[in-house]
C-alpha atoms as a PDB file:
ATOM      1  CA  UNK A   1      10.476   2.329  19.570  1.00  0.00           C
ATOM      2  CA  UNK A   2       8.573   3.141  16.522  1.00  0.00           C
ATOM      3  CA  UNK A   3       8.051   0.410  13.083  1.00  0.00           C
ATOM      4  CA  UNK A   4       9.124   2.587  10.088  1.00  0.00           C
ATOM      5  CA  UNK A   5       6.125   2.708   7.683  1.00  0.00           C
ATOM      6  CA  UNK A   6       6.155   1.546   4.435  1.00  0.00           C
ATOM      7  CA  UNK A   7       7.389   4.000   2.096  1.00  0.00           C
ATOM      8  CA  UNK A   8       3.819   3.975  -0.134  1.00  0.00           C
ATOM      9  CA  UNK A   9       2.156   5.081   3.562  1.00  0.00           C
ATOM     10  CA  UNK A  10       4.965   7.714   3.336  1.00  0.00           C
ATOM     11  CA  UNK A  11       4.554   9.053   0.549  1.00  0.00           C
ATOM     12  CA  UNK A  12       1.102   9.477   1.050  1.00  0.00           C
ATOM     13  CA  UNK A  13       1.366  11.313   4.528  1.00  0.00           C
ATOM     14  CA  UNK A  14       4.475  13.428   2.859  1.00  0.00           C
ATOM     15  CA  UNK A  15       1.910  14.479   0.174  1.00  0.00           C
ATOM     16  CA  UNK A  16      -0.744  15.369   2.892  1.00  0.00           C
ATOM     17  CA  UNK A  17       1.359  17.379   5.036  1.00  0.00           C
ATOM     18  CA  UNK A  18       2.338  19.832   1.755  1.00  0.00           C
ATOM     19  CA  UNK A  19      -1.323  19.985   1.399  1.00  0.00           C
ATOM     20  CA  UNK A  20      -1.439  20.538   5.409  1.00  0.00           C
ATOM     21  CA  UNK A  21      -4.208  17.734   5.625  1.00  0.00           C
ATOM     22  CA  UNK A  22      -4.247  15.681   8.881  1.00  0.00           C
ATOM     23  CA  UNK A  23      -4.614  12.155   8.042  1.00  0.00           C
ATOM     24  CA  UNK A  24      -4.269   9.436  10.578  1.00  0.00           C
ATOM     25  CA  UNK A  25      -2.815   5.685   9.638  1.00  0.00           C
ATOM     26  CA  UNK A  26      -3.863   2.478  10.990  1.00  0.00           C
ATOM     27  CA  UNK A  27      -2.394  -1.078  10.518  1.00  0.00           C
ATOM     28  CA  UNK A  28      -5.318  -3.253   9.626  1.00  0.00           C
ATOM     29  CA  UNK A  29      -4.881  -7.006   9.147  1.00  0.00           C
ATOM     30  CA  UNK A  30      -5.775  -8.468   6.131  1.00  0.00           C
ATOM     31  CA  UNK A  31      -9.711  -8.234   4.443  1.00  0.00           C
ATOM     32  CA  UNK A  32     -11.224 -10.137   1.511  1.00  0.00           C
ATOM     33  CA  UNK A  33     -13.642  -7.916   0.583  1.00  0.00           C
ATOM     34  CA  UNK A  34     -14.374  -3.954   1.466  1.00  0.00           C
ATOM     35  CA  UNK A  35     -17.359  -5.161   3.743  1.00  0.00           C
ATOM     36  CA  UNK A  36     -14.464  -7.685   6.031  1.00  0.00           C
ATOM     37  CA  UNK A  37     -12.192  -4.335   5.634  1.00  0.00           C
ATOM     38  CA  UNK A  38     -15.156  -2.444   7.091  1.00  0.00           C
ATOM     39  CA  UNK A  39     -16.396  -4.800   9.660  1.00  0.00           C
ATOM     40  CA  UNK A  40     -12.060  -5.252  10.598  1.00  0.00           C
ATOM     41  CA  UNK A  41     -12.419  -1.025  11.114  1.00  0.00           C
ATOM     42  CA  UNK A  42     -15.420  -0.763  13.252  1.00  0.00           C
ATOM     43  CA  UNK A  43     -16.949   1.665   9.963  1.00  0.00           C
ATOM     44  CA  UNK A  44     -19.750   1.535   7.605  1.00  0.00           C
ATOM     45  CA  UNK A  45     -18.733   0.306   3.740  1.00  0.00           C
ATOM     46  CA  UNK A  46     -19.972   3.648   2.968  1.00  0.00           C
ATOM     47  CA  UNK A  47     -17.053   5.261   5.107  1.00  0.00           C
ATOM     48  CA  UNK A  48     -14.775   3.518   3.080  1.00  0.00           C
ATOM     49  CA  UNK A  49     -14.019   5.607  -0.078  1.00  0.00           C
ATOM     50  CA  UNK A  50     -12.574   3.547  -3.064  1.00  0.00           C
ATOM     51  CA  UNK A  51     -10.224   5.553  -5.057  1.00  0.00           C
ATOM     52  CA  UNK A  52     -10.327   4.329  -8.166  1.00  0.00           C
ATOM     53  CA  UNK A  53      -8.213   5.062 -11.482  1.00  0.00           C
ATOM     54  CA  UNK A  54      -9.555   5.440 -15.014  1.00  0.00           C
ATOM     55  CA  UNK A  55      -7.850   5.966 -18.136  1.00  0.00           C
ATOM     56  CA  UNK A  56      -9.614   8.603 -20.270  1.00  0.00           C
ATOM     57  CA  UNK A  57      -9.341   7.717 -24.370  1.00  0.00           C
ATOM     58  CA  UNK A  58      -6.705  10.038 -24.676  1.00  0.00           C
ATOM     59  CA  UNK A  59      -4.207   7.783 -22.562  1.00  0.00           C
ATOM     60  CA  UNK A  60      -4.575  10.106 -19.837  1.00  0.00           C
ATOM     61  CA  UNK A  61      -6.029   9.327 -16.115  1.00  0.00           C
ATOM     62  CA  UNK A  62      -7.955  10.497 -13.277  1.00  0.00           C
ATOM     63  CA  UNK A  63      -9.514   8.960  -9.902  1.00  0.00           C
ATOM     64  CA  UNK A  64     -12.628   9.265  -8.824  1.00  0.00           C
ATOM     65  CA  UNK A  65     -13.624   8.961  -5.100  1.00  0.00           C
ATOM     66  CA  UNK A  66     -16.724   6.730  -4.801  1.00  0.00           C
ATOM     67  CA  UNK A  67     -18.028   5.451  -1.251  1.00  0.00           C
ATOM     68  CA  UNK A  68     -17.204   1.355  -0.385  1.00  0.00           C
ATOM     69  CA  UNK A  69     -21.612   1.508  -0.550  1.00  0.00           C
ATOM     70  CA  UNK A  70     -21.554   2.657  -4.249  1.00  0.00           C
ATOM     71  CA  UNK A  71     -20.594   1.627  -8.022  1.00  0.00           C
ATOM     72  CA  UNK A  72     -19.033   3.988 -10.885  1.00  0.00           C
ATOM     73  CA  UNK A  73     -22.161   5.611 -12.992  1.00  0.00           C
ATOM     74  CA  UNK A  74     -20.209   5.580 -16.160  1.00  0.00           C
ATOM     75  CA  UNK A  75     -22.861   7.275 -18.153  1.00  0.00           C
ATOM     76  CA  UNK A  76     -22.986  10.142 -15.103  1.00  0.00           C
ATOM     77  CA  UNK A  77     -19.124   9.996 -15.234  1.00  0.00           C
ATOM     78  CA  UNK A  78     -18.855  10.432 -18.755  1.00  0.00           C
ATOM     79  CA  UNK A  79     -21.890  13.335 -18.678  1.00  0.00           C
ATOM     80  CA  UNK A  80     -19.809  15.225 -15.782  1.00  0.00           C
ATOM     81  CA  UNK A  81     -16.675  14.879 -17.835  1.00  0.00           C
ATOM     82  CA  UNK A  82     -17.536  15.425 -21.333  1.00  0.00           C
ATOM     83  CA  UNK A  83     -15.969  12.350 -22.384  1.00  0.00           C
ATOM     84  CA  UNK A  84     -17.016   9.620 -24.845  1.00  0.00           C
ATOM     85  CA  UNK A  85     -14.810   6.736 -23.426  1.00  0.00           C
ATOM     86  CA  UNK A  86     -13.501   5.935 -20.091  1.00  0.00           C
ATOM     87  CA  UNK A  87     -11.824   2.326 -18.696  1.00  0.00           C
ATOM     88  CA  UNK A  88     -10.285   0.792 -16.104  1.00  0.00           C
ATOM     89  CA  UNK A  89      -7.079  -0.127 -16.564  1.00  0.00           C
ATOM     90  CA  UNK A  90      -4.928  -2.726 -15.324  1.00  0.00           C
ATOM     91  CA  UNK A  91      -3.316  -3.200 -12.796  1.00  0.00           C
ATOM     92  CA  UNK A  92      -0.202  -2.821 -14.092  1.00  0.00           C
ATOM     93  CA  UNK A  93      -1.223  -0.013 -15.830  1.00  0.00           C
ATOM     94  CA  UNK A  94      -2.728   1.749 -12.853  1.00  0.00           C
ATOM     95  CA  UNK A  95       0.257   1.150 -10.709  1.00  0.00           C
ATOM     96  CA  UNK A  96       2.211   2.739 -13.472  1.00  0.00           C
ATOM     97  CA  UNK A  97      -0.241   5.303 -13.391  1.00  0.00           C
ATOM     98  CA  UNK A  98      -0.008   6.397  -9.592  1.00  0.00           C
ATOM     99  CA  UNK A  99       2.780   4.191  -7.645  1.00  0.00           C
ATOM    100  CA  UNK A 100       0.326   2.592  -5.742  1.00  0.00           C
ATOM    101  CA  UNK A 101      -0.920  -1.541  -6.089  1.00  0.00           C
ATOM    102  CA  UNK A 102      -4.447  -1.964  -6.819  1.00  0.00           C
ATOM    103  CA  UNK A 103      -6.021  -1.931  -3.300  1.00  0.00           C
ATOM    104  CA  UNK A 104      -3.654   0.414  -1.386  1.00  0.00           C
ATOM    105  CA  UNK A 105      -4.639   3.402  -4.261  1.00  0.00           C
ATOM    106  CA  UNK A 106      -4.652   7.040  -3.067  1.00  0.00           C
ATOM    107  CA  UNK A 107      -4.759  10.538  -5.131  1.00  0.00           C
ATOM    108  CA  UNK A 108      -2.437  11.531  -2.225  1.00  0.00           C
ATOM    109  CA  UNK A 109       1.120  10.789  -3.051  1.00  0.00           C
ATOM    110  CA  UNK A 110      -0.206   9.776  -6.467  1.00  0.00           C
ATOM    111  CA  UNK A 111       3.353   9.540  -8.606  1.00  0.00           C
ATOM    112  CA  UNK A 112       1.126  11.648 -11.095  1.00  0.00           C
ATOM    113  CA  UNK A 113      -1.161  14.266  -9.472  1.00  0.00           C
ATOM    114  CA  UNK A 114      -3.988  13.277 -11.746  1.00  0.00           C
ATOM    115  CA  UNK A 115      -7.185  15.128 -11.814  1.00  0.00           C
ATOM    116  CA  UNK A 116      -9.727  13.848  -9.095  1.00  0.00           C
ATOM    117  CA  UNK A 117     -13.800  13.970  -9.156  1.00  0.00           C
ATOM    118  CA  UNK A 118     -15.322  13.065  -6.253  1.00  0.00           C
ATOM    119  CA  UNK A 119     -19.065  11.827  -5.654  1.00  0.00           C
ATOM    120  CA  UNK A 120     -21.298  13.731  -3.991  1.00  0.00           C
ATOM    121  CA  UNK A 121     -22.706  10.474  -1.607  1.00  0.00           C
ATOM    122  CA  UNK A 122     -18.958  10.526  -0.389  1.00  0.00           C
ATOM    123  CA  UNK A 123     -19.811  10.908   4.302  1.00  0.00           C
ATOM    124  CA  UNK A 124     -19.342  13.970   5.511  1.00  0.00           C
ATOM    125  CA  UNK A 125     -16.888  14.004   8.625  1.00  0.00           C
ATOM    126  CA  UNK A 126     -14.523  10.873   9.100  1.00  0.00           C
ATOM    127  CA  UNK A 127     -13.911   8.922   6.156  1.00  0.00           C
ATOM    128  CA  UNK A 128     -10.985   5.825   5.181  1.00  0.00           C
ATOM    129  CA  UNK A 129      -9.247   5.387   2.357  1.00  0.00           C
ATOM    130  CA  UNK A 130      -6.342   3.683   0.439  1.00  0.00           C
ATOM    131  CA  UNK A 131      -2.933   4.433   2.465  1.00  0.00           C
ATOM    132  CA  UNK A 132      -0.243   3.712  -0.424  1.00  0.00           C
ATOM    133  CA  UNK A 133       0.415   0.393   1.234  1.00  0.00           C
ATOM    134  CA  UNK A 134      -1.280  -2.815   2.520  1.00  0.00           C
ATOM    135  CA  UNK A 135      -2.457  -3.726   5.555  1.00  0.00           C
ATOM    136  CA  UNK A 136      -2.698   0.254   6.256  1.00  0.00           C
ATOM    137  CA  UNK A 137      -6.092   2.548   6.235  1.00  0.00           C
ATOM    138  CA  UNK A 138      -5.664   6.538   5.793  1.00  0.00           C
ATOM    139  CA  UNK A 139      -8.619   8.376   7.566  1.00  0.00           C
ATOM    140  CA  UNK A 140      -9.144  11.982   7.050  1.00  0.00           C
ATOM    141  CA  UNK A 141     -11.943  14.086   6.627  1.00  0.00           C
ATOM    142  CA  UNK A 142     -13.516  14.529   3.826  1.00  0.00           C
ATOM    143  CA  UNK A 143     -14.224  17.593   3.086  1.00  0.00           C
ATOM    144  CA  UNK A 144     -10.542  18.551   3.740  1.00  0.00           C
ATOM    145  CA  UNK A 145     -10.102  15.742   1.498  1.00  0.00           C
ATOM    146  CA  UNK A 146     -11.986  17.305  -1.227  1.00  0.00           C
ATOM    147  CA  UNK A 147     -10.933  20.975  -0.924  1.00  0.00           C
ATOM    148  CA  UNK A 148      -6.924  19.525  -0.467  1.00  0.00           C
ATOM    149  CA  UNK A 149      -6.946  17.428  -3.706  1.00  0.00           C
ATOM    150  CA  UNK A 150      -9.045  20.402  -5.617  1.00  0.00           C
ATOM    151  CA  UNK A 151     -11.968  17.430  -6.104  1.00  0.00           C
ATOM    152  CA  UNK A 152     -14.432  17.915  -8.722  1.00  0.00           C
ATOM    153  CA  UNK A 153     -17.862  17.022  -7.126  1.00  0.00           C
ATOM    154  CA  UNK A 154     -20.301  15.261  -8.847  1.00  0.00           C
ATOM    155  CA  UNK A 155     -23.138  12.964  -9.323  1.00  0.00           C
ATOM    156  CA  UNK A 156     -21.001   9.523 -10.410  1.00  0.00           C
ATOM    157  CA  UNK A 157     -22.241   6.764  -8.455  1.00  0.00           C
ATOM    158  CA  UNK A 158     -25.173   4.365  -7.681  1.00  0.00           C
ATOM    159  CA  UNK A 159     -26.175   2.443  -5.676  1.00  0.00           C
ATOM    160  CA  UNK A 160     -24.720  -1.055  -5.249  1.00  0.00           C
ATOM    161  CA  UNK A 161     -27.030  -3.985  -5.213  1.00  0.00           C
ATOM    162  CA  UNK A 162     -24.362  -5.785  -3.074  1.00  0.00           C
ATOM    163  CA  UNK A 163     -24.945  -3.544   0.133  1.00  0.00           C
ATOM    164  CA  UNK A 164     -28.563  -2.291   0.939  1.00  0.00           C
ATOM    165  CA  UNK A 165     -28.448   0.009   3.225  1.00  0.00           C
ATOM    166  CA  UNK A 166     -25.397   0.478   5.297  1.00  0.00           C
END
C-alpha cells in the first residue's frame, strides 16, 4: 500500500520527470532550523540548498539556489544581474509567486517557471532541497539540477557567520 503524496511533492516530481531529472523524496519529521533539518537528514547544511524567491523592481521574480552554509550577496546578486533593486517578498507574495509555502519552495513545479541563478558554492553530487510540501526533502543532483532548470551560475553568496565550517 502506498500514502499518496501531497500534491505540492507532485507537482514538483511531475515537473522533474518533463525535465527527465531523477529526484528522490523523503518524509522528514519536523526541523526548527536548516541545521535540525540537516542533522534530521544525516547531511551537511551545505547540502541543503535554500531556494529562495526575490522580487526584482519590476514586479517580476526569480530564485536563486544558495547552499543551507551560505547567505544572499545582494551586491554580487545585483552585479550578476544588472539590477539596481532586489527584495524578498512575503510570504504571501512568494507563495503567490510559485505555489509553494515559504519552507517547502522549489523552482521545480514552480506555478511560474521563473528565471533561476544558482551559486557557484552549491556541492557537487547529492544535494536536498525544498519538495513543494512539508515534512518532505527532494534530493537530486546538482548539476542535473542546474543544467534541467537552465541555472545561471554565479558568484551570489557568502559565507554565513552562523555555520563555520560544515
Amino acid at each position: 500500500m502506498t500514502d499518496q503524496l501531497p500534491a505540492g511533492v507532485e507537482r514538483m516530481l511531475n515537473d522533474a520527470a518533463t525535465r527527465r531529472l531523477e529526484v528522490s523524496v523523503v518524509n522528514r519529521p519536523p526541523a526548527n532550523s536548516l541545521a535540525e533539518a540537516a542533522a534530521l537528514l544525516g547531511i551537511l547544511p551545505r547540502s541543503i540548498i535554500k531556494s529562495l524567491v526575490l522580487k526584482r523592481q519590476d514586479g517580476t521574480f526569480l530564485f536563486t539556489l544558495i547552499p543551507g552554509d551560505r547567505v544572499i550577496s545582494w551586491p554580487k546578486l545585483r552585479a550578476l544581474l544588472g539590477a539596481n533593486k532586489l527584495s524578498m517578498p512575503s510570504s504571501d507574495a512568494a507563495q503567490a509567486a510559485t505555489g509553494y509555502e515559504r519552507g517547502t519552495i522549489t523552482p521545480l513545479g514552480s506555478s511560474t517557471p521563473w528565471p533561476v541563478v544558482a551559486d557557484l558554492a552549491v556541492a557537487s553530487g547529492r544535494i536536498c532541497l525544498g519538495s513543494g510540501s512539508h515534512g518532505h526533502s527532494a534530493f537530486v543532483d546538482s548539476a542535473a539540477l542546474i543544467t534541467a532548470l537552465g541555472a545561471i551560475e554565479g558568484d551570489i553568496s557568502d559565507p554565513d557567520p552562523q555555520f563555520r565550517s560544515s
